[in-house]
Every structure is written in C-alpha cells, then in structure tokens.
C-alpha atoms as a PDB file:
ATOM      1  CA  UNK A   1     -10.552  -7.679 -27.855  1.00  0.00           C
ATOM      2  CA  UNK A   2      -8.120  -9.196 -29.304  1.00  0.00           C
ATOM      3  CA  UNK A   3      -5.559  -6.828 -29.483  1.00  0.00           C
ATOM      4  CA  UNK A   4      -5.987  -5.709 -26.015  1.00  0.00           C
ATOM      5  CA  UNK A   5      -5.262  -9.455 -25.328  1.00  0.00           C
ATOM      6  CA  UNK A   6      -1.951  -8.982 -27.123  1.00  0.00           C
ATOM      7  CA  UNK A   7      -0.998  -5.791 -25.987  1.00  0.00           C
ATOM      8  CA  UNK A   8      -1.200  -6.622 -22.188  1.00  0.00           C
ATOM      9  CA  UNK A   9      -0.153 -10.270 -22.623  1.00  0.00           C
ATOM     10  CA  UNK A  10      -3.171 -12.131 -20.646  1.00  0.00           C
ATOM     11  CA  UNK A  11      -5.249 -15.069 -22.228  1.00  0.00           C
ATOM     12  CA  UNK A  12      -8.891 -14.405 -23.696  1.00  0.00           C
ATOM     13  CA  UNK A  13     -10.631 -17.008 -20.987  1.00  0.00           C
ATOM     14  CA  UNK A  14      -8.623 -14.527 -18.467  1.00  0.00           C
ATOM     15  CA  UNK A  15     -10.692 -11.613 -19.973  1.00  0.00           C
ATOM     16  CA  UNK A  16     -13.820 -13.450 -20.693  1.00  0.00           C
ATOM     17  CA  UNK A  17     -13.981 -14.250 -16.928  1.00  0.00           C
ATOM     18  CA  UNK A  18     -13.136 -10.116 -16.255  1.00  0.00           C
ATOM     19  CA  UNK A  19     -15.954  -9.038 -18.389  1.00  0.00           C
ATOM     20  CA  UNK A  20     -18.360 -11.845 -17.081  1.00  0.00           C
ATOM     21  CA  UNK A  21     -17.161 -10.696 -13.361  1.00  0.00           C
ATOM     22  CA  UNK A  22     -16.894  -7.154 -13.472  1.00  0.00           C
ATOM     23  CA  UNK A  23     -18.320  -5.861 -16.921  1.00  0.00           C
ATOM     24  CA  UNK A  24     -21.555  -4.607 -16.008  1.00  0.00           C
ATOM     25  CA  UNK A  25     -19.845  -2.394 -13.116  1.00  0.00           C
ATOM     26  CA  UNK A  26     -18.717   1.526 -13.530  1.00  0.00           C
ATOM     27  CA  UNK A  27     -15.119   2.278 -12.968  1.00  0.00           C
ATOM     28  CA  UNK A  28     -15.874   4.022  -9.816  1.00  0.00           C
ATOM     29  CA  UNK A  29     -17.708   1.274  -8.367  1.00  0.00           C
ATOM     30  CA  UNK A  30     -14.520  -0.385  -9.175  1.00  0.00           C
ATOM     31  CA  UNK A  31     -12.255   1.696  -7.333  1.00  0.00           C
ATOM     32  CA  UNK A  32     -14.798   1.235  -4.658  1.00  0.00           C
ATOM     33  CA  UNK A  33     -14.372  -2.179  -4.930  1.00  0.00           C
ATOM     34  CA  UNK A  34     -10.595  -2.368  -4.919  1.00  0.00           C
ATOM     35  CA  UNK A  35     -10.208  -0.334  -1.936  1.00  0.00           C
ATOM     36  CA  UNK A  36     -12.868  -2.141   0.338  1.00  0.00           C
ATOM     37  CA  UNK A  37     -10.677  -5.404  -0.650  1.00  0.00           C
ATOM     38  CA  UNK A  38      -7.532  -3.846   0.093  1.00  0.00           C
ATOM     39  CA  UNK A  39      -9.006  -2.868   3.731  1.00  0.00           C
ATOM     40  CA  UNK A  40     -10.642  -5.831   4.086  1.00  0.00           C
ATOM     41  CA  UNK A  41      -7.247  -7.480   3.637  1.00  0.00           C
ATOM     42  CA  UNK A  42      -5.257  -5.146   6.162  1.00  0.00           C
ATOM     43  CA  UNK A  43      -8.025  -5.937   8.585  1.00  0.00           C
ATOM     44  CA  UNK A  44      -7.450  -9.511   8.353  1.00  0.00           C
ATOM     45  CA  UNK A  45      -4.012  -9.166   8.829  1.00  0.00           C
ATOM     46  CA  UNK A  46      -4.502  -6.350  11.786  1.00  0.00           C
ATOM     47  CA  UNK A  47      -6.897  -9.655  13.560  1.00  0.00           C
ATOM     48  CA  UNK A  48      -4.556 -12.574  12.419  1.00  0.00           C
ATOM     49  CA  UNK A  49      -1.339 -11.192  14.447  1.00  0.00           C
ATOM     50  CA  UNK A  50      -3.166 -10.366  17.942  1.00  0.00           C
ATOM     51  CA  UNK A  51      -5.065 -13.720  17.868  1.00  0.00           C
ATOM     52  CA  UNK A  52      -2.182 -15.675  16.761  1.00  0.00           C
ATOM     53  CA  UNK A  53      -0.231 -14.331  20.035  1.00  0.00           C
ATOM     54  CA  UNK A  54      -3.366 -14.879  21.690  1.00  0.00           C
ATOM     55  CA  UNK A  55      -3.396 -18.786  21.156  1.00  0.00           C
ATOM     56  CA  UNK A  56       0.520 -19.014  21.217  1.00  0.00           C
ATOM     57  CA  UNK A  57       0.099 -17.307  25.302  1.00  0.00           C
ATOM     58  CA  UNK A  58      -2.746 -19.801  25.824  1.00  0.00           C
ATOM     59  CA  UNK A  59      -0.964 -22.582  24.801  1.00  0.00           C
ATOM     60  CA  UNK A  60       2.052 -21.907  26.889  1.00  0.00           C
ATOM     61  CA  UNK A  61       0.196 -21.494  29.850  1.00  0.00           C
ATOM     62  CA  UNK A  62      -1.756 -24.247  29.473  1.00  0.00           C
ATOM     63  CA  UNK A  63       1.964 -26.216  29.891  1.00  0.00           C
ATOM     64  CA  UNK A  64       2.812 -24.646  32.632  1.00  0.00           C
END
C-alpha cells in the first residue's frame, strides 16, 4: 500500500477511507457507480437552470 501511496501522491487516511468506502465493490459496479453520479450531476444542473429562471420571472412579476 504503501508504494501505491507514493507513486500516485495521495495520503494513506485518503486510501484507508477508499478501501473502507468502495473496497468490497467490483470494478464494474464502479463504473456503474461513476456514471449514475455523473448523470445524476447533469440532471441537477439540467433542473437548477429552468427553476432558477423560474423564480427570477416570479419575482419580477411579483414587482410589477
């Protein structure tokens, strides 16, 4: 472990939590993983910019 510490520069807490978190899981199931996050996150993003021109019309209306 060590020397995969050294090689990729990253602390051994930072791959102690890794192996607690994700040790037990294949690499597929990774990959699995990875890519539900990343489309989770472009979701989030897809909702975030409609609603926040939602609110921003609301508001301005309720001015005038």
């Amino acid at each position: 472990m060590v020397e995969l510490v050294c090689k990729y520069s990253f602390s051994q807490n930072a791959l102690y939590h890794w192996r607690a978190k994700y040790g037990e899981i294949e690499a597929s199931a990774l990959r699995r993983l990875k890519m539900l996050k990343e489309e989770n996150r472009r979701l989030k993003k897809a909702y975030a910019n409609p609603s926040t021109g939602h609110a921003a019309l609301r508001g301005a209306l309720e001015k005038g």
